[in-house]
Protein backbone atom coordinates (compact mmCIF):
# COMPACT_ATOMS: atom_id res chain seq x y z
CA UNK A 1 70.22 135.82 45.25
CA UNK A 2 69.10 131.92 45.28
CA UNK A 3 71.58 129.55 47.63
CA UNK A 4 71.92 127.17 44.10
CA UNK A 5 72.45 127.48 40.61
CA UNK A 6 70.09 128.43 37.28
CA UNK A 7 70.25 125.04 36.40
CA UNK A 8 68.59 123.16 39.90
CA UNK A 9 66.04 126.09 39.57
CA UNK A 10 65.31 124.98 35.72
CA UNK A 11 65.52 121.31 37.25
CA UNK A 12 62.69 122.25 39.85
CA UNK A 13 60.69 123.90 36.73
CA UNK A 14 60.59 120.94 34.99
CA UNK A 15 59.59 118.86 37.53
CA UNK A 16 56.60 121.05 38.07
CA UNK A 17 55.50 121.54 34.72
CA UNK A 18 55.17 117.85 34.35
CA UNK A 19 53.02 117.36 38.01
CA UNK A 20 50.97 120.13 36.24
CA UNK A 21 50.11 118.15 33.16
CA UNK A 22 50.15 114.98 35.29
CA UNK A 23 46.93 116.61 37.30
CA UNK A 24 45.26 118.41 34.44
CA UNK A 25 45.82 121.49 35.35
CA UNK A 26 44.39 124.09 33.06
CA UNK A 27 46.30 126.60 31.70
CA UNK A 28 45.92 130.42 33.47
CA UNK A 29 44.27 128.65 36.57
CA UNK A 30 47.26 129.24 38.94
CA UNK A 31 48.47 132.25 40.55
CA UNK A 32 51.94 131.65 39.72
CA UNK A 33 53.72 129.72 36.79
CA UNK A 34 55.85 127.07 37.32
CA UNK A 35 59.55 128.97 37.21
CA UNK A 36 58.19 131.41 40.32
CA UNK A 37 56.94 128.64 42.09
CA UNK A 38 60.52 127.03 41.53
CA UNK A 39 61.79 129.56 42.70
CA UNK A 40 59.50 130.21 45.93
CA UNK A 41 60.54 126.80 46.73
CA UNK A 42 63.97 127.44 46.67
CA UNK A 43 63.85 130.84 48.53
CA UNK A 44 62.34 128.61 51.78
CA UNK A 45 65.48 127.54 51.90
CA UNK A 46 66.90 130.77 54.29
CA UNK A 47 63.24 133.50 53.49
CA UNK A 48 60.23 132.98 55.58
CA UNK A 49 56.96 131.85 54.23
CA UNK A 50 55.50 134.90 54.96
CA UNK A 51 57.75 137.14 53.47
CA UNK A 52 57.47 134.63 50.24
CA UNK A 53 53.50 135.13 50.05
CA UNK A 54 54.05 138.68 50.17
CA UNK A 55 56.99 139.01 47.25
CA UNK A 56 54.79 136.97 45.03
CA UNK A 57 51.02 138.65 46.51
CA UNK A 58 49.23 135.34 47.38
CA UNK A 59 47.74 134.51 50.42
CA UNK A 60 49.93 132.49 53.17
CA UNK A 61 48.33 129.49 52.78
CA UNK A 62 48.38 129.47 48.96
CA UNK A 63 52.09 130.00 49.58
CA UNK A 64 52.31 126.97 51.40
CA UNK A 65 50.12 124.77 49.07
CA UNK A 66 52.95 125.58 46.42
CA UNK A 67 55.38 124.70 49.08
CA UNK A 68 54.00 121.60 49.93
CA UNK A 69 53.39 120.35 46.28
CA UNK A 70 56.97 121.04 45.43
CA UNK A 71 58.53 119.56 47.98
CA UNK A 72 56.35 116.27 47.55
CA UNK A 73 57.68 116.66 43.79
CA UNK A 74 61.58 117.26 43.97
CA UNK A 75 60.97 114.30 47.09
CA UNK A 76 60.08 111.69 44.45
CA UNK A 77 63.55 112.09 42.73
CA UNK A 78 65.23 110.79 45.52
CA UNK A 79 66.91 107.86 44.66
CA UNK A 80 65.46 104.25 46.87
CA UNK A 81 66.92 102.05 49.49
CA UNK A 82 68.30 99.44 46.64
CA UNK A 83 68.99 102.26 44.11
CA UNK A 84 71.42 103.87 46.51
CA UNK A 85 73.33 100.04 47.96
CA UNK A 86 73.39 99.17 44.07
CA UNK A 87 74.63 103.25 43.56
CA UNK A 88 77.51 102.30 46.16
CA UNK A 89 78.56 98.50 44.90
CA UNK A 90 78.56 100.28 41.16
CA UNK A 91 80.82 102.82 42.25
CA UNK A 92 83.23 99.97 44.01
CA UNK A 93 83.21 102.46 47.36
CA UNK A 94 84.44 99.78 50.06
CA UNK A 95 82.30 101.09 52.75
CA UNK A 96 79.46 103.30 53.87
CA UNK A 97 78.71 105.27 56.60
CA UNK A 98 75.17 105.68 58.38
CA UNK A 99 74.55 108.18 60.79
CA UNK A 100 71.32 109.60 62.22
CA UNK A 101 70.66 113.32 62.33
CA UNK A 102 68.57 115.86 64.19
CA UNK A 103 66.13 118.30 62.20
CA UNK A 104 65.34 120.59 64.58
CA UNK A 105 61.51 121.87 64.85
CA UNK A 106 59.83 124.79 66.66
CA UNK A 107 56.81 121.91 67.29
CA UNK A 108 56.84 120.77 70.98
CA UNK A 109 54.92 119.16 73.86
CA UNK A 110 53.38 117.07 71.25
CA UNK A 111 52.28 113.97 73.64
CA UNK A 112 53.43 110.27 72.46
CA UNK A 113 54.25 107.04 73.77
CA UNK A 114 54.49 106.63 76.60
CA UNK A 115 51.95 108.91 78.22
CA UNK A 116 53.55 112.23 79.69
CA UNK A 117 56.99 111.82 77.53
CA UNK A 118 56.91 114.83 74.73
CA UNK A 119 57.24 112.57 71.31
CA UNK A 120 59.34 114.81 69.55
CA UNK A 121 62.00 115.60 72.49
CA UNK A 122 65.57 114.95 72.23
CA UNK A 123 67.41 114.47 75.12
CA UNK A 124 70.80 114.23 73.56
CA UNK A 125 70.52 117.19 71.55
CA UNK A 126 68.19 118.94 74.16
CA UNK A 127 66.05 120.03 71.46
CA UNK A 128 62.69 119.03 69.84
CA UNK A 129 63.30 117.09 66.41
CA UNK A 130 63.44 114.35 64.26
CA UNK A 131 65.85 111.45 63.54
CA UNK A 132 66.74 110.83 59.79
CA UNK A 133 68.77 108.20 58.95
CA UNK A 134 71.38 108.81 56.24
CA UNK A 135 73.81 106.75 54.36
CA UNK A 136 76.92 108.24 53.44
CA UNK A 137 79.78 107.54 50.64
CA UNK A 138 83.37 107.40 52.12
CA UNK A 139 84.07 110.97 50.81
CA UNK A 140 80.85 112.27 52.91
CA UNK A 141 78.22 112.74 49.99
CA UNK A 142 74.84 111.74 50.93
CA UNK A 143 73.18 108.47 48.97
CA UNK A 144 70.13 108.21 50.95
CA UNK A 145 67.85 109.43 53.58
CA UNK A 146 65.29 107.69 56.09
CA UNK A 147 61.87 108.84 56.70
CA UNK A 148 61.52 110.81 59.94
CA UNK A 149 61.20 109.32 63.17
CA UNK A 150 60.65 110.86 66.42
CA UNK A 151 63.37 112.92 68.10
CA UNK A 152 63.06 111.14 71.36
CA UNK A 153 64.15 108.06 69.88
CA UNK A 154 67.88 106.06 69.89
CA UNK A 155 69.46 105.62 66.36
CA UNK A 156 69.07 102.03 66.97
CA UNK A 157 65.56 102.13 67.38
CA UNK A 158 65.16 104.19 64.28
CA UNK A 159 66.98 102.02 62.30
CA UNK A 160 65.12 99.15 63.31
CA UNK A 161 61.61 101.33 62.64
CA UNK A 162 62.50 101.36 58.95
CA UNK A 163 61.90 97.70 58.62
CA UNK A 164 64.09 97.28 54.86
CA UNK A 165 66.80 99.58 56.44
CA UNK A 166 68.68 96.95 58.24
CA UNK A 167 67.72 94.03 55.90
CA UNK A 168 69.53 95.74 53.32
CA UNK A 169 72.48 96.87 54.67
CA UNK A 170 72.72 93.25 55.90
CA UNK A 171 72.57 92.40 52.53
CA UNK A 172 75.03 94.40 50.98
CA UNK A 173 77.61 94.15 53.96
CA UNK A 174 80.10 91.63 52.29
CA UNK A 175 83.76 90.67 53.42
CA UNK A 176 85.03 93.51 51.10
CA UNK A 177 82.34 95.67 51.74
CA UNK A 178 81.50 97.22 55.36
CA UNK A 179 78.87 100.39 56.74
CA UNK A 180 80.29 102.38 59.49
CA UNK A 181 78.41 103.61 62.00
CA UNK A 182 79.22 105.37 66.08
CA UNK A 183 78.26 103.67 68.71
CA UNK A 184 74.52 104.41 68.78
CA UNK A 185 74.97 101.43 66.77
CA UNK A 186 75.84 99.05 68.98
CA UNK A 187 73.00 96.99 69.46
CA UNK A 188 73.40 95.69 65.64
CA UNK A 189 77.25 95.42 65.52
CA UNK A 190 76.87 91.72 63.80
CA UNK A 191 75.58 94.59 60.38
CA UNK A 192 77.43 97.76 61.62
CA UNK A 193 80.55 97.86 62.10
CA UNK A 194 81.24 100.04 65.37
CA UNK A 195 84.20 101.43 67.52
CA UNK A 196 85.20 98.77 70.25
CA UNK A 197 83.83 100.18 73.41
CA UNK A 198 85.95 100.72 76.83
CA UNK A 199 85.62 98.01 79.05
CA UNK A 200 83.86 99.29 82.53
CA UNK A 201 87.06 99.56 84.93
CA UNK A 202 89.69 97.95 82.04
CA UNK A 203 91.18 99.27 78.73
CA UNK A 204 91.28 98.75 75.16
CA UNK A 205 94.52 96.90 74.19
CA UNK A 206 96.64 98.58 71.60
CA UNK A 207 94.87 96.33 68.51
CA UNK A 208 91.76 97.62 69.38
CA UNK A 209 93.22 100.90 69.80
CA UNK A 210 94.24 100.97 66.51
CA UNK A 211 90.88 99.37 65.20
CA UNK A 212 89.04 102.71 66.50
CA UNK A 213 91.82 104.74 65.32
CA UNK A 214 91.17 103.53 61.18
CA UNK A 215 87.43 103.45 62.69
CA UNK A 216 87.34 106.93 63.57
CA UNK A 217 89.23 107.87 59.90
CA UNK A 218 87.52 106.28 57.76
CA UNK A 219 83.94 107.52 59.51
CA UNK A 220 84.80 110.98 59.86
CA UNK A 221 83.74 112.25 56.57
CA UNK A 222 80.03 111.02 57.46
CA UNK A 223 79.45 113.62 59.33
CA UNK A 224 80.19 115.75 56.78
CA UNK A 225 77.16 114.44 54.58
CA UNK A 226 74.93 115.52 57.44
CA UNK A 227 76.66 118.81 57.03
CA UNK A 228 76.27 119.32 53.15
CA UNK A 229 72.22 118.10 53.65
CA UNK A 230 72.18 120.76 55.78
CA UNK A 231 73.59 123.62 53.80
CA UNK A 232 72.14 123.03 50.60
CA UNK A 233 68.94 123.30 51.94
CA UNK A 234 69.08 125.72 55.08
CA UNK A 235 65.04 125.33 56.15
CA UNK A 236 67.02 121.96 57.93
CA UNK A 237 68.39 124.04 60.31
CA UNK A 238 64.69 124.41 61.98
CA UNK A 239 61.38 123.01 60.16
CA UNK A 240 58.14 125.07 60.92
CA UNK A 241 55.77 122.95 58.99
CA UNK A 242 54.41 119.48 60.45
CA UNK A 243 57.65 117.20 61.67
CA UNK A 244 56.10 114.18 60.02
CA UNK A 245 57.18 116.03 56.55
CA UNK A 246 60.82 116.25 57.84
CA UNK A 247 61.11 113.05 56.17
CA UNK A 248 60.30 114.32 52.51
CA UNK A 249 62.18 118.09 52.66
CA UNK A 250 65.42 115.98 53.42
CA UNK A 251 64.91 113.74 50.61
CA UNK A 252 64.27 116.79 48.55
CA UNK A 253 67.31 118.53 49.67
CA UNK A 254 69.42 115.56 48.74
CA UNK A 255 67.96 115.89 45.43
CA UNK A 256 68.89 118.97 45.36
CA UNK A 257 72.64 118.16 46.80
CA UNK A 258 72.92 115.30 44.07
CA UNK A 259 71.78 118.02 41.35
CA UNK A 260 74.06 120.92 42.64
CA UNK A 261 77.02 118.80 42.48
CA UNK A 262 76.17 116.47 39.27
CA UNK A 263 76.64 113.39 41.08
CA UNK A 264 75.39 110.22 42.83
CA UNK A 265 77.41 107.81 44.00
């Protein structure tokens, strides 16, 4: 049984056919066609590779050139940085949510800046990973995704890494229109609109209570697009391959979201 429908595997076909005739590729010159390949790609999400190579008899590393190229393929679908905002204006949603996630990996003690701190570390989550930033509608559907950055760094710093991230939010951020975000935000609370923090020794007076309050409501449901990224395509839960490709499986599993569901925005 395949975690999605006939349709997203026929979608994943396509796509594949056309990267075929794209490259050349002659006819009866690869082990599998493009519908099993589809559908090896789709069985990652919850089988192991191995187990994949050996339903379909190619060799492991075969399996994960088909892998590979699909991913890279469904990937490219994923709508851009300005395609999403535009997405989110069209559809007259009066806010957004960003929120950074954790994609687990079984990849440690890789070394990284600075010397002797493990680049892909988490210390939040106490885990090895990587941080992908995601925008979010108000109902918790997922409109875009980040390329990966290192686990061992603050959703701040990741959201300054991807240098049109913040420019564009800035952008779209209006007096009618706002992005929500916690308060690993709150080093760019003039773009992201944060939960007032507890004074040190004081307390929050009852307006600002009430501004977390409609805060915390209203930012909820972004959590939930993490969530649905997550379960559509379950090789999120823990990524075996290289981390630096953590960046293009969630973009192709929020293809894959978008085409499950039928929608965008």
């Amino acid at each position: 049984m395949l975690p999605v429908r006939l349709q997203t595997v026929v979608f994943v076909c396509r796509l594949l056919t056309a990267e075929r005739a794209r490259r050349g590729t002659r006819t009866g010159t690869r082990k599998l066609d493009c519908f099993t390949q589809a559908v090896l790609i789709l069985r990652w999400s919850g089988t192991r590779l191995r187990q994949l190579a050996a339903d379909t008899t190619i060799g492991k590393s075969t399996a994960y050139a088909y892998l590979h190229e699909g991913i890279e393929v469904i990937a490219a679908q994923a709508p851009s940085l300005a395609g999403a905002l535009l997405a989110a204006k069209m559809a007259a949603h009066p806010h957004m949510i960003i929120d950074g996630t954790l994609i687990e990996t079984d990849r440690c003690q890789t070394p990284g800046p600075p010397p002797g701190v493990d680049l892909w570390w988490s210390g939040k989550h106490d885990n090895h990973g990587g941080n992908v930033q995601v925008l979010n509608a108000p109902d918790g559907r997922p409109l875009w995704t980040s390329d990966v950055r290192p686990g061992r760094e603050h959703d701040t710093t990741c959201l300054r890494a991807h240098t049109e991230l913040l420019p564009s939010i800035h952008a779209w951020v209006s007096e009618d229109l706002t992005t929500l975000g916690d308060l690993g935000y709150e080093g760019e609370a003039d773009t992201i609109t944060v939960p007032i923090k507890k004074p040190q020794g004081g307390k929050l007076t009852e307006d600002q209570k009430a501004h977390n309050r409609d805060h915390s409501r209203k930012r909820g449901p972004g959590e939930r697009g993490n969530s649905l990224l997550k379960m559509t395509f379950k090789a999120l839960h823990i990524v075996s391959v290289n981390p630096w490709d953590i960046g293009d499986i969630t973009r192709a599993a929020l293809v894959l979201l978008h085409i499950e569901f039928g929608r965008t925005t």
